[in-house]
Protein backbone atom coordinates (compact mmCIF):
# COMPACT_ATOMS: atom_id res chain seq x y z
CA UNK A 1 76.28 0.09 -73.67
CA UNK A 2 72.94 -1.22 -75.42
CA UNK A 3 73.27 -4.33 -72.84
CA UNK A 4 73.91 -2.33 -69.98
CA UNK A 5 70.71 -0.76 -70.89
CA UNK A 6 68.57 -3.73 -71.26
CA UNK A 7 69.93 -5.35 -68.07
CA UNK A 8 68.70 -2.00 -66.27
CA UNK A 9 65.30 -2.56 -68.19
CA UNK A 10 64.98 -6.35 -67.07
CA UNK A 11 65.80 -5.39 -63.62
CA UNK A 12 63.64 -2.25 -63.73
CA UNK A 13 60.94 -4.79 -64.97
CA UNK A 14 61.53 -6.97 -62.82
CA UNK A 15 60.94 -4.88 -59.65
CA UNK A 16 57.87 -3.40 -60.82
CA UNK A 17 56.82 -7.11 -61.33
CA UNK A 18 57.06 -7.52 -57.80
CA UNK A 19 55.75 -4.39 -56.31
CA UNK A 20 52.53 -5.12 -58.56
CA UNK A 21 52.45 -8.74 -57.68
CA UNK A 22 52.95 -7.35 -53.21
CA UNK A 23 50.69 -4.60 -54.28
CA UNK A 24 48.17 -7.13 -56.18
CA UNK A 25 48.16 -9.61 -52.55
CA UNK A 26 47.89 -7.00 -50.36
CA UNK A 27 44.81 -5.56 -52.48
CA UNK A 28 43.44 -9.08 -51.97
CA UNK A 29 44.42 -9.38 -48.41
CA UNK A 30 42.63 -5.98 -47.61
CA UNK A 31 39.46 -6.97 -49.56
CA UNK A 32 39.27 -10.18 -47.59
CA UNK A 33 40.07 -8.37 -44.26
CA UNK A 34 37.37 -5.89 -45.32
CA UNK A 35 34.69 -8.50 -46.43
CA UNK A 36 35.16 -10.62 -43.29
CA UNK A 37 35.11 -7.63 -41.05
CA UNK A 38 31.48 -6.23 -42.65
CA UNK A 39 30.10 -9.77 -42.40
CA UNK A 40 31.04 -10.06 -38.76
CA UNK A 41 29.20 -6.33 -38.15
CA UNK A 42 25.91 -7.72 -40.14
CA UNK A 43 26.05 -10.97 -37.86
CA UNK A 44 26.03 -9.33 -34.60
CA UNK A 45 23.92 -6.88 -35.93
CA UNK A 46 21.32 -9.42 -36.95
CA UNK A 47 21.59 -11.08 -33.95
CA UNK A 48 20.84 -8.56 -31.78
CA UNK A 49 17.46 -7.65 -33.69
CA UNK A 50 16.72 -10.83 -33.57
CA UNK A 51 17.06 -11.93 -30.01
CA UNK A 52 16.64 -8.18 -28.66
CA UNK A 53 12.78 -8.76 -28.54
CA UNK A 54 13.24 -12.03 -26.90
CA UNK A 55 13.43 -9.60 -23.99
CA UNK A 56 10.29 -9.49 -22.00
CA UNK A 57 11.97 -7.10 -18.91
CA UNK A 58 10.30 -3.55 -19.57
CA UNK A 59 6.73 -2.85 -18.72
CA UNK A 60 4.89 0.05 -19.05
CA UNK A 61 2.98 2.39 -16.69
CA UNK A 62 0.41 5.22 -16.79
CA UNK A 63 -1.13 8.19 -14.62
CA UNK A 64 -3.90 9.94 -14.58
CA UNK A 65 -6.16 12.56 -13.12
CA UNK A 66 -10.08 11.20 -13.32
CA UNK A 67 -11.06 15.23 -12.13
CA UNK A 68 -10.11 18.71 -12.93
CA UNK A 69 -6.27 19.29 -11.54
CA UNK A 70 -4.04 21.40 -13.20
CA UNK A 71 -0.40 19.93 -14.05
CA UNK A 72 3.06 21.88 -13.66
CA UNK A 73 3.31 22.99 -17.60
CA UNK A 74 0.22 23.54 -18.11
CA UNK A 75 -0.75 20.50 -20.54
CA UNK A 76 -3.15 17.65 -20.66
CA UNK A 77 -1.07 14.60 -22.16
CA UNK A 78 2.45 13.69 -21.35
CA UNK A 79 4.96 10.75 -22.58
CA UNK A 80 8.42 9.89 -20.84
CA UNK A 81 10.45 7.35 -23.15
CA UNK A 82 13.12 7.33 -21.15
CA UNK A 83 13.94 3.68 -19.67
CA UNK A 84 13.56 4.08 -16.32
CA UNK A 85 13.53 2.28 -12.77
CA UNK A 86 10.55 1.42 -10.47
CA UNK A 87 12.43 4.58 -8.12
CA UNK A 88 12.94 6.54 -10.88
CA UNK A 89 9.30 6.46 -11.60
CA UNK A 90 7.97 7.61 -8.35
CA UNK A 91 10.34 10.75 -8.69
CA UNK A 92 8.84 11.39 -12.06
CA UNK A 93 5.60 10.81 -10.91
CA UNK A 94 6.15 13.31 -7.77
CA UNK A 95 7.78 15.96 -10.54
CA UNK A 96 6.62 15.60 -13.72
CA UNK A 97 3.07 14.02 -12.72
CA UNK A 98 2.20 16.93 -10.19
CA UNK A 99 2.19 14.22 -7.18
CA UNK A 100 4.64 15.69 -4.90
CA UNK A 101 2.05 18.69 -4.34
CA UNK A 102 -0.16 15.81 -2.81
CA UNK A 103 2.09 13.73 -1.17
CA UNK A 104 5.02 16.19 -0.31
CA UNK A 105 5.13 18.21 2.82
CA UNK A 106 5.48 21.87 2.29
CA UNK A 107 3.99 21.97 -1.61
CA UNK A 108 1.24 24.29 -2.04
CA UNK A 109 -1.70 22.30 -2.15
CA UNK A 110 -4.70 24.17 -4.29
CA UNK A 111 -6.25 21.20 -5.61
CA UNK A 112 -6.55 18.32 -2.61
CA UNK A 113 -7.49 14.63 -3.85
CA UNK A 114 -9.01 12.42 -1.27
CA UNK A 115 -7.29 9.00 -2.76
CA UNK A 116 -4.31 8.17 -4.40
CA UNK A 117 -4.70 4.82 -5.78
CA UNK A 118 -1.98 2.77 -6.77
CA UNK A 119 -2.52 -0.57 -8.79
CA UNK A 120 0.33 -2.99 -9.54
CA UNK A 121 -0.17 -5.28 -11.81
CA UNK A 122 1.93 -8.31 -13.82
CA UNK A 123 -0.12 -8.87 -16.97
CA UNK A 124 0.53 -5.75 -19.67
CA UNK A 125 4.26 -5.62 -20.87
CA UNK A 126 5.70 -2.78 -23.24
CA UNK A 127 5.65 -4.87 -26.19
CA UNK A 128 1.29 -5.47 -25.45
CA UNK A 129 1.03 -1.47 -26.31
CA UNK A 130 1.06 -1.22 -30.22
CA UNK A 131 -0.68 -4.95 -30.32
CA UNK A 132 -4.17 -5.24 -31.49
CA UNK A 133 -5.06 -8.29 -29.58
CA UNK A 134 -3.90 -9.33 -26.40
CA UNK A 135 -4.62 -11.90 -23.53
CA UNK A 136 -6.30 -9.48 -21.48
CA UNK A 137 -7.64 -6.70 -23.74
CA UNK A 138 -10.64 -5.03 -20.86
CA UNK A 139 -7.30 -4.10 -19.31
CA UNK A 140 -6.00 -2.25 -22.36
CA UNK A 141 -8.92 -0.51 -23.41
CA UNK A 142 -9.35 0.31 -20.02
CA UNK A 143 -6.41 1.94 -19.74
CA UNK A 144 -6.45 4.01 -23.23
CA UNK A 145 -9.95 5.27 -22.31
CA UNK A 146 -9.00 6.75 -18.97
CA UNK A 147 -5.49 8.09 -20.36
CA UNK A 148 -7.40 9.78 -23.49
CA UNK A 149 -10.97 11.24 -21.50
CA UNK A 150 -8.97 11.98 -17.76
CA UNK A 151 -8.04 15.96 -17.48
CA UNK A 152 -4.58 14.72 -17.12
CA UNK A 153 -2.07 11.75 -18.21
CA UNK A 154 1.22 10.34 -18.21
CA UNK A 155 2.69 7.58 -19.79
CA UNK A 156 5.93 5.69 -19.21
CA UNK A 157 6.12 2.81 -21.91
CA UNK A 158 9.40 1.45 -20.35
CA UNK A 159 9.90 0.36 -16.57
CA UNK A 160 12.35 -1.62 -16.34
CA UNK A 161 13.08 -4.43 -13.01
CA UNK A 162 15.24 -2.77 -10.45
CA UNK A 163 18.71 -3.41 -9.87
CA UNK A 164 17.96 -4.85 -6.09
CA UNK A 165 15.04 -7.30 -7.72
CA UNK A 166 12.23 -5.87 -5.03
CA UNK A 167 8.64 -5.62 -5.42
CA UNK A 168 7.54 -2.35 -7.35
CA UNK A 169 5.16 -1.29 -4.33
CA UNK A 170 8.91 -1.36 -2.30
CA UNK A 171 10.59 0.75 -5.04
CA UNK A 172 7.69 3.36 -5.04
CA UNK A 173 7.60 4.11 -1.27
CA UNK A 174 10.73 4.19 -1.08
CA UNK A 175 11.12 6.86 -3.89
CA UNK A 176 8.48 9.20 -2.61
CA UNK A 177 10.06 8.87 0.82
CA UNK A 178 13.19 10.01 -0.22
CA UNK A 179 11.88 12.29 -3.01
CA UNK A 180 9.75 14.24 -0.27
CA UNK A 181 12.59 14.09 2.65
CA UNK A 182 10.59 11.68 4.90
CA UNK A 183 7.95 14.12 5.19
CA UNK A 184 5.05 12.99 3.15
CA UNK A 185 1.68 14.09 3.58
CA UNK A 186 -0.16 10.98 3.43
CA UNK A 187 -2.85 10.30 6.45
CA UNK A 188 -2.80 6.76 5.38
CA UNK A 189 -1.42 4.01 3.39
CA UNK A 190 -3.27 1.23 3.13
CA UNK A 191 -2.14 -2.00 0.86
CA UNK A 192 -4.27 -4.85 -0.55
CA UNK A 193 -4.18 -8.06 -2.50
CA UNK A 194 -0.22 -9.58 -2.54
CA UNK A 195 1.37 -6.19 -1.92
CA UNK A 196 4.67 -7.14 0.34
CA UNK A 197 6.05 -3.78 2.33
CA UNK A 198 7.87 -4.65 5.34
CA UNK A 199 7.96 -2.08 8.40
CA UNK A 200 5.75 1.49 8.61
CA UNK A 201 2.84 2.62 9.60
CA UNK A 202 0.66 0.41 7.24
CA UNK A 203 -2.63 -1.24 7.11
CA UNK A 204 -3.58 -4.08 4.81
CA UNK A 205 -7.33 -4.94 4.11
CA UNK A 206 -8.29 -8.38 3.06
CA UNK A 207 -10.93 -7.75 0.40
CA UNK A 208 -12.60 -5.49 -1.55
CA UNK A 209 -15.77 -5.33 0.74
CA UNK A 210 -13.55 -4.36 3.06
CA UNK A 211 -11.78 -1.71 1.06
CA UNK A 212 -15.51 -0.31 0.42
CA UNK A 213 -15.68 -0.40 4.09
CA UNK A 214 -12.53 1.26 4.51
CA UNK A 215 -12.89 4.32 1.90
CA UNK A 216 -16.40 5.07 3.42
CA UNK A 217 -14.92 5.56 6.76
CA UNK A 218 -11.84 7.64 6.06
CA UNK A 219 -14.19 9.74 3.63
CA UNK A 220 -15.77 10.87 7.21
CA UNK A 221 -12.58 10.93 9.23
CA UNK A 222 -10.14 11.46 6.80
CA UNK A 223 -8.34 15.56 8.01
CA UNK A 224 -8.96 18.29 5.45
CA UNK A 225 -6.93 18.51 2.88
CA UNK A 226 -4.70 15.05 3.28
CA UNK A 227 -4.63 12.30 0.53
CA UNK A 228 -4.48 8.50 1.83
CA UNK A 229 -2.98 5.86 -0.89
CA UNK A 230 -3.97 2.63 -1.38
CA UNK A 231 -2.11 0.02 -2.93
CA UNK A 232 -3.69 -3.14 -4.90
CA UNK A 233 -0.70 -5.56 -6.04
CA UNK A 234 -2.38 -8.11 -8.34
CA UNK A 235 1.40 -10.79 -8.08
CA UNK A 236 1.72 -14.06 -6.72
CA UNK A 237 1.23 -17.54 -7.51
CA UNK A 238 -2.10 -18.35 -8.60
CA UNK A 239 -4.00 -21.66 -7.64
CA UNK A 240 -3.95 -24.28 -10.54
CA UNK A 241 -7.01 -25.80 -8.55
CA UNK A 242 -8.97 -22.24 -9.07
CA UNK A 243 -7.74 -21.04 -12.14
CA UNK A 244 -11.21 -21.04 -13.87
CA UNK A 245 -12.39 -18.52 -11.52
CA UNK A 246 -9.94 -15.99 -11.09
CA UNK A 247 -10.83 -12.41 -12.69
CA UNK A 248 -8.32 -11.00 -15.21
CA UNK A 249 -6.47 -8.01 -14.16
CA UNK A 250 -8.79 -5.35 -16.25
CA UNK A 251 -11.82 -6.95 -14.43
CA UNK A 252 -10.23 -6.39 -11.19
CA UNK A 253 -9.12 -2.75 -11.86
CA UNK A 254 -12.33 -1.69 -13.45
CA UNK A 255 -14.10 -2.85 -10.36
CA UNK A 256 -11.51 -1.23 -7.76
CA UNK A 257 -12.03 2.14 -9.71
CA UNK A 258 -15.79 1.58 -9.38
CA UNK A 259 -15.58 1.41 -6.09
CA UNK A 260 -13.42 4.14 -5.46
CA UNK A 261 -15.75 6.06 -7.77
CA UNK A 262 -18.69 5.29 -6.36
CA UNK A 263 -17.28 6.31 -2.57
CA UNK A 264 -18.00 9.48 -4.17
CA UNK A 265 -14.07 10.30 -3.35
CA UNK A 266 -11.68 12.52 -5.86
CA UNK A 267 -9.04 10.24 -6.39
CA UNK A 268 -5.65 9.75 -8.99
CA UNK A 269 -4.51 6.55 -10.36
CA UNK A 270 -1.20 5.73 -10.92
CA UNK A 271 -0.82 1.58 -13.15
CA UNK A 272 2.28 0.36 -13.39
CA UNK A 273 2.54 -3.07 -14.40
CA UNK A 274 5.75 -5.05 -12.55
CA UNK A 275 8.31 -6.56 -14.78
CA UNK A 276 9.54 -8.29 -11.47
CA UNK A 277 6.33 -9.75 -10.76
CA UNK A 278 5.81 -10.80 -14.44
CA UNK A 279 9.40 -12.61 -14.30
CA UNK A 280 9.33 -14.28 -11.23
CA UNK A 281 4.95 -15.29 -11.49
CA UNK A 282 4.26 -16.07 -14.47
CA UNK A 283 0.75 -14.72 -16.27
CA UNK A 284 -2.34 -17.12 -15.12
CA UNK A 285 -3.11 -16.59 -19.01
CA UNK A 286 0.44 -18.69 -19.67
CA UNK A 287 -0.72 -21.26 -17.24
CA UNK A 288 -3.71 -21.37 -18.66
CA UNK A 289 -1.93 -22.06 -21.61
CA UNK A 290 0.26 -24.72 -20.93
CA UNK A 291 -2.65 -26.73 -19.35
CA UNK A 292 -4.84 -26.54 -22.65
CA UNK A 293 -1.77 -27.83 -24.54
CA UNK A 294 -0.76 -30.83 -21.94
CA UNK A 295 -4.79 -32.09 -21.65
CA UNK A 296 -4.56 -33.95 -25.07
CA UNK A 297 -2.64 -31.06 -27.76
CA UNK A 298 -6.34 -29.54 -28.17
CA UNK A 299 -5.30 -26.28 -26.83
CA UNK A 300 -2.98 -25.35 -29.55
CA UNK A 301 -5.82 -26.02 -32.09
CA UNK A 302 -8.36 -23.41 -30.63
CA UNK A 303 -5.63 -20.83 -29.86
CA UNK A 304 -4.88 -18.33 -32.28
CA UNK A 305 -3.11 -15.53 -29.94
CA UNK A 306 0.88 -15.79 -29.63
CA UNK A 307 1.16 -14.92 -25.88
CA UNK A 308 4.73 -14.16 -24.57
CA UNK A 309 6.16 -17.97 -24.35
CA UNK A 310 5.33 -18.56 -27.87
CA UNK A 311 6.82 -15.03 -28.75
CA UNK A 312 9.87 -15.63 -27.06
CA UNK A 313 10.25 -19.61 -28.90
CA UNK A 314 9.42 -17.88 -31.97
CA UNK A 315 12.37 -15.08 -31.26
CA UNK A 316 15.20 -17.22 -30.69
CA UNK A 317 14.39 -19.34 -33.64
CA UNK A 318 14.37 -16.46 -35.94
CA UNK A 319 17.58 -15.27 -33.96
CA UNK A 320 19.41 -18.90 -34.91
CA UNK A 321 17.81 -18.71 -38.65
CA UNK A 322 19.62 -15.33 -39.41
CA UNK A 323 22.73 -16.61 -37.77
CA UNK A 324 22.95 -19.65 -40.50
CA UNK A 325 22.15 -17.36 -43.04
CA UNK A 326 24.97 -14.90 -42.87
CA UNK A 327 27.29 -17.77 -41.54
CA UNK A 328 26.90 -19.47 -45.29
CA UNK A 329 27.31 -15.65 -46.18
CA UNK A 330 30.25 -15.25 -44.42
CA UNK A 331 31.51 -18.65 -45.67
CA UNK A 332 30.83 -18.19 -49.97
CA UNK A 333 32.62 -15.13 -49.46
CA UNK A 334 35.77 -16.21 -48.45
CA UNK A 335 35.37 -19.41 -50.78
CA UNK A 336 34.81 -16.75 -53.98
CA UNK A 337 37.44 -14.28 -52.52
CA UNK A 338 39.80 -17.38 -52.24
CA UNK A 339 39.40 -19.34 -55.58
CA UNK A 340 40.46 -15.49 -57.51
CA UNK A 341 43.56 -16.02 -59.42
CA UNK A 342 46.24 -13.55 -59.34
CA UNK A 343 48.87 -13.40 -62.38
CA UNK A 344 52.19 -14.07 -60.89
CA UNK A 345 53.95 -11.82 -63.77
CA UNK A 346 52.91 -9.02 -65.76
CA UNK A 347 54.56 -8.24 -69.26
CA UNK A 348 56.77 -5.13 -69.59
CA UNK A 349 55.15 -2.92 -71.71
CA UNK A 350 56.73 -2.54 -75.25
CA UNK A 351 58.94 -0.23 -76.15
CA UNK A 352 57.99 2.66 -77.88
């Protein structure tokens, strides 16, 4: 009887040996599973930080109103952070920026503006906002002192390059075409500089003499109450032979405004900066760049800004840094997890 009793107790010891020792590895086995699983999360995690700002694809764009105008809800300053298209900016503007009472058929127009100026540049990016120094800094204070003093302004930190990889001066007539329903109440649209709009009823000027010529005449002739637009696309490849002369893109804003200004015209500006125009032609400031560093290495010496070339090097290098790092993570994990011994029996406990 005693032995039948102690063979039950061996055997009874015997299976809780094993369910321990299966309960012990699969403990292990989930631990591992777990650790390996969290270190995977962290890695992609890391690297999309890392190499997220490598991307230079959203640009930002602003609108204001120079002269009294009063705005749909009543307030002075306005910020969209929604990512949007180039289209999906010109219904915003025609909506939210009160433009669709100027350029929209059948609005009630209580406040006309003679000129709806429209410059579209390639320099500022979204990143360029919260930086204190940048390649082309006339342009950003120029920008922050008409937003902050102008009656009214909009901001849209993040246009992003449309889908069909067209011009933004496309994108935007297109959108207040089909925002307004083909009626828009433009007189005239006139485009200058490297603007590319195929079809319409549209005249291009060569110069900006010529645009003072231009604005002085439809000031006379322009019919009561209609607003003409003019684009200025500052895109394109620049001249490598000329590229000591050409005006940054604040210098060339700041003196289209003064023209317009001086024309003696009431006018609203709408900037938007093209992130197609800023991928495809690259910066005349990056040029300028890579031609200071290939005439002898003295251009990296003198240079003390970190324009979007050396932001992007410096980006995937910090990208492929964090990547090693939680590899040998990943890896002295596994190699601690692994070298844990397990007891392959545990003692019965005495007997009381």
């Amino acid at each position: 009887m005693v032995r039948h009793c102690d063979d039950r107790n061996e055997g009874t010891n015997e299976r809780t040996t094993q369910q321990m020792n299966e309960m012990s590895g699969n403990s292990i086995q989930g631990k591992m599973k777990t650790l390996v699983e969290a270190l995977l999360v962290f890695s992609l995690l890391g690297a999309q930080v890392a190499l997220g700002s490598t991307s230079l694809s959203t640009s930002p764009a602003f609108l204001w109103f120079p002269h009294h105008y009063d705005s749909y809800y009543g307030i002075k300053e306005a910020i969209n952070y929604r990512t949007i298209s180039p289209k999906d900016l010109a219904k915003s503007v025609l909506s939210d920026g009160s433009w669709s009472n100027l350029l929209c058929l059948g609005k009630n127009l209580q406040q006309p503006v003679d000129i709806a100026l429209v410059f579209i540049g390639k320099e500022l990016q979204s990143s360029d906002i919260s930086r204190n120094k940048i390649a082309d800094s006339a342009l950003l204070d120029l920008l922050k002192v008409s937003f902050t003093r102008s009656n009214f302004s909009m901001a849209f930190p993040y246009i992003v390059a449309s889908e069909e990889e067209e011009p933004m001066e496309k994108s935007l007539i297109s959108g207040f075409t089909e925002s307004c329903g083909n009626d828009l109440r433009v007189s005239d649209i006139t485009f200058l500089g490297s603007c590319s709009v195929d079809g319409g009823d549209f005249k291009k000027v060569a110069d900006l003499p010529s645009l003072n010529d231009y604005v002085a005449f439809r000031m006379k002739n322009r019919p009561e109450g209609e607003t003409d637009m003019i684009f200025f696309c500052n895109g394109g490849s620049q001249s490598l032979e000329n590229l000591d002369h050409i005006p940054s893109e604040g210098e060339i804003f700041s003196e289209l405004i003064s023209s317009v200004e001086q024309s003696g015209a009431k006018y609203t500006v709408l900037y938007a900066s093209d992130p197609y125009r800023s991928i495809r032609y690259p910066s005349y400031k990056v040029l300028e760049r890579f031609l200071a560093e290939g005439a002898g290495g003295n251009g990296s010496a003198n240079s003390t800004a970190c324009d979007g070339v050396c932001q992007t090097i410096s980006s995937l290098i910090e990208g492929v840094l964090v990547g090693i790092v939680l590899l040998i993570i990943l890896i002295s994990g596994l190699c601690c997890m692994m070298g844990i011994d397990t007891p392959t029996r545990f003692e019965a406990p005495p007997e009381s």
